[in-house]
N, C-alpha and C. Protein backbone atom coordinates (compact mmCIF):
# COMPACT_ATOMS: atom_id res chain seq x y z
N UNK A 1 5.23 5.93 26.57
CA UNK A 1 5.02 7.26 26.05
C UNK A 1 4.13 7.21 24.80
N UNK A 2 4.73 6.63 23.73
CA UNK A 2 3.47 6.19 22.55
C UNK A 2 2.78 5.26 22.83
N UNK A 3 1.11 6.12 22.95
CA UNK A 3 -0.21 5.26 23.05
C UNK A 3 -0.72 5.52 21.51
N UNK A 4 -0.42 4.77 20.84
CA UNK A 4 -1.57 4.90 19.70
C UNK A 4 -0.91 5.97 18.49
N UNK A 5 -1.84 6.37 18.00
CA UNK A 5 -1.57 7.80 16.90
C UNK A 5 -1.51 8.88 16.99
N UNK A 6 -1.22 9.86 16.72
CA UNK A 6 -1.32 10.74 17.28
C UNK A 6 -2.66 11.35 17.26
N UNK A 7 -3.43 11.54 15.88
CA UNK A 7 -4.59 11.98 15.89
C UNK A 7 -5.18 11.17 17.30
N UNK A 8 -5.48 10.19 17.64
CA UNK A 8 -5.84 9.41 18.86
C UNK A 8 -5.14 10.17 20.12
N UNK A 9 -4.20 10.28 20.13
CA UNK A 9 -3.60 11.07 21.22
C UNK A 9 -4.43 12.29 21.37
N UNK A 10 -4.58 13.18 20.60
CA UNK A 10 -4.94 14.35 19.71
C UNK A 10 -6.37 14.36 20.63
N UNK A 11 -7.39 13.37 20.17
CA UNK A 11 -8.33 13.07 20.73
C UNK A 11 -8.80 12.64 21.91
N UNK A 12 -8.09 12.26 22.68
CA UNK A 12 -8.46 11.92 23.92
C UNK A 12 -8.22 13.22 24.36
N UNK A 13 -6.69 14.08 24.12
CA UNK A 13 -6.85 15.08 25.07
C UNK A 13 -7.73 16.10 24.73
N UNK A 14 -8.64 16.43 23.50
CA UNK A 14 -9.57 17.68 23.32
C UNK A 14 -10.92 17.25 23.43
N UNK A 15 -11.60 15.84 23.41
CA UNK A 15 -12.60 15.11 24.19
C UNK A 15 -13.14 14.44 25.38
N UNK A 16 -11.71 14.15 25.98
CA UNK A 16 -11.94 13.33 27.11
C UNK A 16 -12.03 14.38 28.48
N UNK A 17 -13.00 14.43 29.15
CA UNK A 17 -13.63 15.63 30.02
C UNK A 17 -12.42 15.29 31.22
N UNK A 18 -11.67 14.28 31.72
CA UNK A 18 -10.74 14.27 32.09
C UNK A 18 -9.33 15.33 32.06
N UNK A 19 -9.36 15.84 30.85
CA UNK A 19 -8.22 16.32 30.08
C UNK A 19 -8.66 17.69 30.48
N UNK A 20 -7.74 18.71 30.14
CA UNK A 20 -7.86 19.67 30.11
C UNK A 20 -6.76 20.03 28.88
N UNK A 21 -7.29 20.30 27.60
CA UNK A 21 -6.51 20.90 26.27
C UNK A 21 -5.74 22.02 26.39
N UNK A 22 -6.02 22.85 27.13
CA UNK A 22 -5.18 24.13 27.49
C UNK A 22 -3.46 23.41 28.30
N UNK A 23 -3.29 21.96 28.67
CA UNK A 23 -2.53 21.34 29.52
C UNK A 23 -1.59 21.30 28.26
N UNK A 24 -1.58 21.13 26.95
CA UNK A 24 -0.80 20.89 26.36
C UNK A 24 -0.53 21.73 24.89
N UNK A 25 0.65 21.29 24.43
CA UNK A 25 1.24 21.92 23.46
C UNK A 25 1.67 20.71 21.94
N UNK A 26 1.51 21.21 20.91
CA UNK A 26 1.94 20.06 19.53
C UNK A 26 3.73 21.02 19.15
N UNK A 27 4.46 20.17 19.05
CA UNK A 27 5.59 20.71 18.49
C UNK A 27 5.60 20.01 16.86
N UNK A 28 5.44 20.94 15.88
CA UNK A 28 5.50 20.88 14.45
C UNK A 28 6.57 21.25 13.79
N UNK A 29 7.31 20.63 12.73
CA UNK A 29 7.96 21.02 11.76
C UNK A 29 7.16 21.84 10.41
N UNK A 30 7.76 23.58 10.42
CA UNK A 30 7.09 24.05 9.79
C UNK A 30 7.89 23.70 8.20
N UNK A 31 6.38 23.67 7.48
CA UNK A 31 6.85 23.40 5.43
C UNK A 31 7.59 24.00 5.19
N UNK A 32 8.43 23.60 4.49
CA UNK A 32 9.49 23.78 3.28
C UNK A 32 10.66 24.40 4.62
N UNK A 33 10.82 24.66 5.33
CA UNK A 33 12.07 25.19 6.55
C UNK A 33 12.02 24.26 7.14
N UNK A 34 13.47 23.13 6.90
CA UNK A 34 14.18 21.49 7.73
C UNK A 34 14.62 22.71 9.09
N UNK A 35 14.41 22.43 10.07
CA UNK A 35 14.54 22.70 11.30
C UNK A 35 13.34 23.75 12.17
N UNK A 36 12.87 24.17 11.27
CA UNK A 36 11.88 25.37 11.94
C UNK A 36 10.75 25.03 12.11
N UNK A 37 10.62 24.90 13.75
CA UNK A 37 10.08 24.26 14.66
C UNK A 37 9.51 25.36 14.99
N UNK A 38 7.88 24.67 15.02
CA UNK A 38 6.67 25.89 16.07
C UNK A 38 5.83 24.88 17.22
N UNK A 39 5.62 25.71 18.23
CA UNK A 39 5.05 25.11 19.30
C UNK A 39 3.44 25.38 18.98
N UNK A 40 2.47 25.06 18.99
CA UNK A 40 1.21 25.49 18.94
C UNK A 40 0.12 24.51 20.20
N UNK A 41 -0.62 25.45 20.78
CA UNK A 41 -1.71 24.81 21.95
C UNK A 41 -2.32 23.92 21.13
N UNK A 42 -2.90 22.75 21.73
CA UNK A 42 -3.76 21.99 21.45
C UNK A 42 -4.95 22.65 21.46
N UNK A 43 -5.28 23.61 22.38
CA UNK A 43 -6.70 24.45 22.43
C UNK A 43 -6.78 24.99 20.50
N UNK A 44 -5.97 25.30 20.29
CA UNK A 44 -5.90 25.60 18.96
C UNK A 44 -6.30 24.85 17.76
N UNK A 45 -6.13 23.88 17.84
CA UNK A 45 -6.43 22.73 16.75
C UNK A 45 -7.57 22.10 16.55
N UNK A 46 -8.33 21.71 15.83
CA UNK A 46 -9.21 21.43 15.26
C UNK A 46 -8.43 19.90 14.76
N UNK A 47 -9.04 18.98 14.90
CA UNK A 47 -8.68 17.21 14.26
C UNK A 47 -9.99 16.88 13.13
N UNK A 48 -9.24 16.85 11.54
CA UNK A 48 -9.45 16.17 10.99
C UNK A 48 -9.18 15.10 10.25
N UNK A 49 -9.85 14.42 9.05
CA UNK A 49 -9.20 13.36 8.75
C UNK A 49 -7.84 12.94 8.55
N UNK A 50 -7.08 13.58 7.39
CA UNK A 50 -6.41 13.01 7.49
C UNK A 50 -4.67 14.61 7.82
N UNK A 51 -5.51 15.40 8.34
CA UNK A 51 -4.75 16.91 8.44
C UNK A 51 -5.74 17.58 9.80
N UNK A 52 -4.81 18.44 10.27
CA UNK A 52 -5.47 19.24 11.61
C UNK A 52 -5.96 20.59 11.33
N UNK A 53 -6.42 21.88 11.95
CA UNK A 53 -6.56 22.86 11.11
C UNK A 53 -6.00 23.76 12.22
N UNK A 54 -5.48 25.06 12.21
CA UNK A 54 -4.99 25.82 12.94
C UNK A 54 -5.58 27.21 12.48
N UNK A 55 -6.34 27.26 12.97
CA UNK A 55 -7.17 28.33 12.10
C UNK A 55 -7.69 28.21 10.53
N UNK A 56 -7.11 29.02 9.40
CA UNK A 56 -7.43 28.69 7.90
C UNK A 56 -6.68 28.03 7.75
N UNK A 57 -5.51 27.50 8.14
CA UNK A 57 -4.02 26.75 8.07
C UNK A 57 -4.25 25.15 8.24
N UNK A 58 -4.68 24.22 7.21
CA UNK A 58 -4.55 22.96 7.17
C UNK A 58 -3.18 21.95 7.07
N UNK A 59 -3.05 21.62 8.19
CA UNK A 59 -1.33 20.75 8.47
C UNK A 59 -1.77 19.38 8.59
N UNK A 60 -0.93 18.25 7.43
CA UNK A 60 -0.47 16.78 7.81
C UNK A 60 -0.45 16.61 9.34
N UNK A 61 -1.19 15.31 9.95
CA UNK A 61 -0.58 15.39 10.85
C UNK A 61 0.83 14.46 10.97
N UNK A 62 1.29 14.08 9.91
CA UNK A 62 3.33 14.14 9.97
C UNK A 62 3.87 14.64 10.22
N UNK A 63 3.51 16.11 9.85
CA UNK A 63 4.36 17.50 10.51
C UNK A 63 4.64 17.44 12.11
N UNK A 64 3.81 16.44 13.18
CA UNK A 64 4.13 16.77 14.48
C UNK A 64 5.14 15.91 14.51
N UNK A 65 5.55 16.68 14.98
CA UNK A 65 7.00 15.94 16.15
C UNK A 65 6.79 15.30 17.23
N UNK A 66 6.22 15.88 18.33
CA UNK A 66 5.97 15.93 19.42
C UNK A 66 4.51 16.15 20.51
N UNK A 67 4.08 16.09 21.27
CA UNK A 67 2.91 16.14 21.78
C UNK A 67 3.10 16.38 23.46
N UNK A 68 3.18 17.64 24.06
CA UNK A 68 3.89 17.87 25.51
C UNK A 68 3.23 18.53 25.93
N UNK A 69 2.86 17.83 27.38
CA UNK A 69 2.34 18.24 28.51
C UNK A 69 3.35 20.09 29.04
N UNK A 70 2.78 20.85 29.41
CA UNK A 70 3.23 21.87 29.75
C UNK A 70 4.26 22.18 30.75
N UNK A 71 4.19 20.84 31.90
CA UNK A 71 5.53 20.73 32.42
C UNK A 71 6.70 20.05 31.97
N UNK A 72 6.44 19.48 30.77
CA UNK A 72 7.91 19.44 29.99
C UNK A 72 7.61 17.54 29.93
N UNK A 73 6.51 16.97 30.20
CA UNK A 73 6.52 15.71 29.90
C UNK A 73 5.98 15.45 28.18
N UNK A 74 6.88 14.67 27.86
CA UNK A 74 6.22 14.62 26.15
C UNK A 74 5.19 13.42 26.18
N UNK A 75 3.91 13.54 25.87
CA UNK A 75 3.10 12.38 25.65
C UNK A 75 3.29 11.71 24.57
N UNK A 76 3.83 11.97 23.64
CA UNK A 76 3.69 11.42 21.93
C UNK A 76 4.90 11.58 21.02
N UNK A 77 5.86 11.23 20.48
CA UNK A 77 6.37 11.77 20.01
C UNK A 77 6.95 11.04 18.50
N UNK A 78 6.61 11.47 17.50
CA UNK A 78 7.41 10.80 16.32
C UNK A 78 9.04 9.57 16.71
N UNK A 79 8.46 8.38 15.45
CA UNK A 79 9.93 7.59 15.23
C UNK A 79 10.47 7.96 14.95
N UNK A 80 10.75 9.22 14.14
CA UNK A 80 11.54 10.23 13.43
C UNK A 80 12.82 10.77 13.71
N UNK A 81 12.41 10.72 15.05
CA UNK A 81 13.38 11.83 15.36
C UNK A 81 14.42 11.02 15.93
């Protein structure tokens, strides 16, 4: 299930012409609220260095939890948890 980083994860699926980005979803822990969890499309995100962007909204990528295919397979997912 963990290949790599996530930004790397991140990247293969919004570059690799294989992929289709609309296939998946990032599950994030939103700031300062311990449990409050948002789902957001990968079509959505923007990958930068060392944070993603969600529109004007610049997020760590620590904040992900998770990285899931739309039928419920998780590709990525934090030691964290």
């Amino acid at each position: 299930m963990r290949k790599g980083t996530v930004k790397e994860v991140l990247a293969k699926i919004k570059y690799d012409p294989r992929e289709n980005e609309s296939d998946y979803y990032i599950v994030i822990e939103h700031r300062g609220a311990y449990g409050d969890i948002k789902k957001i499309p990968v079509e959505m995100v923007e990958l930068g260095h060392g944070y993603f962007f969600v529109g004007e909204a610049q997020i760590p990528y620590h904040r992900i939890l998770k990285v899931v295919r739309r039928d419920g397979t998780i590709i990525w997912e934090t030691r964290k948890l």
